[in-house]
N, C-alpha and C. Protein backbone atom coordinates (compact mmCIF):
# COMPACT_ATOMS: atom_id res chain seq x y z
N UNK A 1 5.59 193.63 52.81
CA UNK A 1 6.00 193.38 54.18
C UNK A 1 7.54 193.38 54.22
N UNK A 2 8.24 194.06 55.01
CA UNK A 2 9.61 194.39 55.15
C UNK A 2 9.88 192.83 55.92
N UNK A 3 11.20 192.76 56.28
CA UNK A 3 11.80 191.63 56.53
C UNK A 3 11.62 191.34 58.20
N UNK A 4 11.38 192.60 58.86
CA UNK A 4 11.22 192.74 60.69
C UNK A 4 9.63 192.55 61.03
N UNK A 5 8.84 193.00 59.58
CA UNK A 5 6.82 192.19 60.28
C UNK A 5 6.99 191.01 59.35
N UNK A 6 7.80 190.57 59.01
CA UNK A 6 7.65 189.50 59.05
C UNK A 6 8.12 188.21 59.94
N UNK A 7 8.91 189.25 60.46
CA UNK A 7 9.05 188.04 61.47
C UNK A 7 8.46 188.42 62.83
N UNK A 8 7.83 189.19 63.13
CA UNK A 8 6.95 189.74 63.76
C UNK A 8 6.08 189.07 63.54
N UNK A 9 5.03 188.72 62.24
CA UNK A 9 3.89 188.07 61.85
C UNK A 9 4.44 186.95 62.49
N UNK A 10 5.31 185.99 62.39
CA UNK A 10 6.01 184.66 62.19
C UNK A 10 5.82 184.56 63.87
N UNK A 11 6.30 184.90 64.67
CA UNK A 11 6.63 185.12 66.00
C UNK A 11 4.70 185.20 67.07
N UNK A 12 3.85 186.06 65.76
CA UNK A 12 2.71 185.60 66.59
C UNK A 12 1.95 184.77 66.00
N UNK A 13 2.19 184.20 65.03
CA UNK A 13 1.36 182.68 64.65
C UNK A 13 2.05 181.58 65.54
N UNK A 14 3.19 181.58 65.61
CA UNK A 14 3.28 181.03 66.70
C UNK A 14 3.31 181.01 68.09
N UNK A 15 2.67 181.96 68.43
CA UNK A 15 2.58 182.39 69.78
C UNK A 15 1.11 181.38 69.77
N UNK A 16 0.58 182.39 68.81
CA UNK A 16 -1.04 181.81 68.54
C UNK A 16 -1.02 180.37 68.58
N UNK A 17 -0.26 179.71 67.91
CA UNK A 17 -0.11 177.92 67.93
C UNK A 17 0.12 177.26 69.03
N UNK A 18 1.05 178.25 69.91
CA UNK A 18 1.37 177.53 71.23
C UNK A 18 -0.05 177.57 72.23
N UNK A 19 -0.60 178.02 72.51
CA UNK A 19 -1.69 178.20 72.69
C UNK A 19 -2.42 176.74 72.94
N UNK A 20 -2.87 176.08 71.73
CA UNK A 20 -3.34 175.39 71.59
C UNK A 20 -2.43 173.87 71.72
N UNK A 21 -1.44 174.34 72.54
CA UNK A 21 -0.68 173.10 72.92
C UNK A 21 -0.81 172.84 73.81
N UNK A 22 -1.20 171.52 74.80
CA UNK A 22 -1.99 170.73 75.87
C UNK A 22 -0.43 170.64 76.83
N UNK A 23 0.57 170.26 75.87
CA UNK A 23 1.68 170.18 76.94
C UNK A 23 2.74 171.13 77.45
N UNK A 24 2.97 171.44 78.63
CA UNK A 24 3.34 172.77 79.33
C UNK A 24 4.41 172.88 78.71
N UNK A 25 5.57 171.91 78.36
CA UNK A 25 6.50 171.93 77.52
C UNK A 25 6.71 172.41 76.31
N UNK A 26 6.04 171.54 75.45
CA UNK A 26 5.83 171.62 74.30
C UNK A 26 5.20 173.04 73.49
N UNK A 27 4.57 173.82 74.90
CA UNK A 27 4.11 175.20 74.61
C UNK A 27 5.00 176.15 75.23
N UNK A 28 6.27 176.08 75.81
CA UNK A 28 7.00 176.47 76.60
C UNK A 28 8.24 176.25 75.25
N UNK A 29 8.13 175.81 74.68
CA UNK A 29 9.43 175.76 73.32
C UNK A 29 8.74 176.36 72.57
N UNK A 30 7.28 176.17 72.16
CA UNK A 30 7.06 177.35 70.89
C UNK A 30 7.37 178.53 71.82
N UNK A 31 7.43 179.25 72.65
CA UNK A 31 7.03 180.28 73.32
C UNK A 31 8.42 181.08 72.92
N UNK A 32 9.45 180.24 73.04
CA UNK A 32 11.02 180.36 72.86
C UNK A 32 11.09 180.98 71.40
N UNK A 33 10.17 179.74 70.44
CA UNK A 33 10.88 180.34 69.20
C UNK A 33 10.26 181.29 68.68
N UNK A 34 8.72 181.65 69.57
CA UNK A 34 8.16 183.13 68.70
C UNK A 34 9.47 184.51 69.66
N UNK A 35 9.82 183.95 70.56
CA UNK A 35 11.15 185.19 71.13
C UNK A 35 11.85 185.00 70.03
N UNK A 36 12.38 183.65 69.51
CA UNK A 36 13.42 184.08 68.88
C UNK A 36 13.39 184.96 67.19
N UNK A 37 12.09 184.86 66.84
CA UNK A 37 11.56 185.58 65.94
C UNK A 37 12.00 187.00 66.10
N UNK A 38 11.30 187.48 67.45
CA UNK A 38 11.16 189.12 68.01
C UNK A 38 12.30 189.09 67.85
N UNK A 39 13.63 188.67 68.73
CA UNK A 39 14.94 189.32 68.24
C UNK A 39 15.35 188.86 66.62
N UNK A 40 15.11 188.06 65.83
CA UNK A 40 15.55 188.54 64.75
C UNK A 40 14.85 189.57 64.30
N UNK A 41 13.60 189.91 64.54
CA UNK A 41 13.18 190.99 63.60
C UNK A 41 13.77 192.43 64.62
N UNK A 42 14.20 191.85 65.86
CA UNK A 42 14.67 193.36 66.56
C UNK A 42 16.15 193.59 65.78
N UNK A 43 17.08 192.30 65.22
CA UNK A 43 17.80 192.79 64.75
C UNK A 43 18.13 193.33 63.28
N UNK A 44 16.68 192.86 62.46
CA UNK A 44 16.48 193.68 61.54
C UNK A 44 16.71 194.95 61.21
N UNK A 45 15.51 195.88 62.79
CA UNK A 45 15.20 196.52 62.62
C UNK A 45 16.26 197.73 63.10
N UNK A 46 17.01 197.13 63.52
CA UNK A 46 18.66 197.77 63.86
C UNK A 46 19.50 198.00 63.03
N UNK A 47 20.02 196.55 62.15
CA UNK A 47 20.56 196.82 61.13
C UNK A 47 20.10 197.69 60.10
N UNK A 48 18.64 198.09 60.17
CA UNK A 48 18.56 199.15 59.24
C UNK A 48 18.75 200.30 58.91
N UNK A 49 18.59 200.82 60.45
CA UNK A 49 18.69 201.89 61.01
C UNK A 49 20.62 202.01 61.15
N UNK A 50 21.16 201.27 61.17
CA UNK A 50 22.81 201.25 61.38
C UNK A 50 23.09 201.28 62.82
N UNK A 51 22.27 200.23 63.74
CA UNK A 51 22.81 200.18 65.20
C UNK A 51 22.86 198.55 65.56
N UNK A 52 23.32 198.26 64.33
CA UNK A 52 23.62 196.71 64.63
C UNK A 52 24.41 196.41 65.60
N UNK A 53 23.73 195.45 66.24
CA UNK A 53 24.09 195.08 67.92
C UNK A 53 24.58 193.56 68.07
């Protein structure tokens, strides 16, 4: 697994986790940090390519 599905993987286990959170909040912050996953692995997948942003 390259370094961008993994945080891809990372980003929907916790998507998946939030889910199962009762409080609108508390599932409203995981929600944040599986985004903040997607852009690190978006900036992975940039820096690899050489369009680091």
């Amino acid at each position: 697994m390259n370094d961008a599905e993994h945080y891809h993987a990372m980003a929907e286990t916790v998507r998946k986790q939030a889910e199962s959170f009762p409080d609108p909040l508390s599932r409203k912050q995981m929600l944040a940090i599986a985004e903040q996953y997607e852009e690190l692995a978006k900036q992975v997948e940039h820096f690899k390519i050489g369009r680091w942003k």
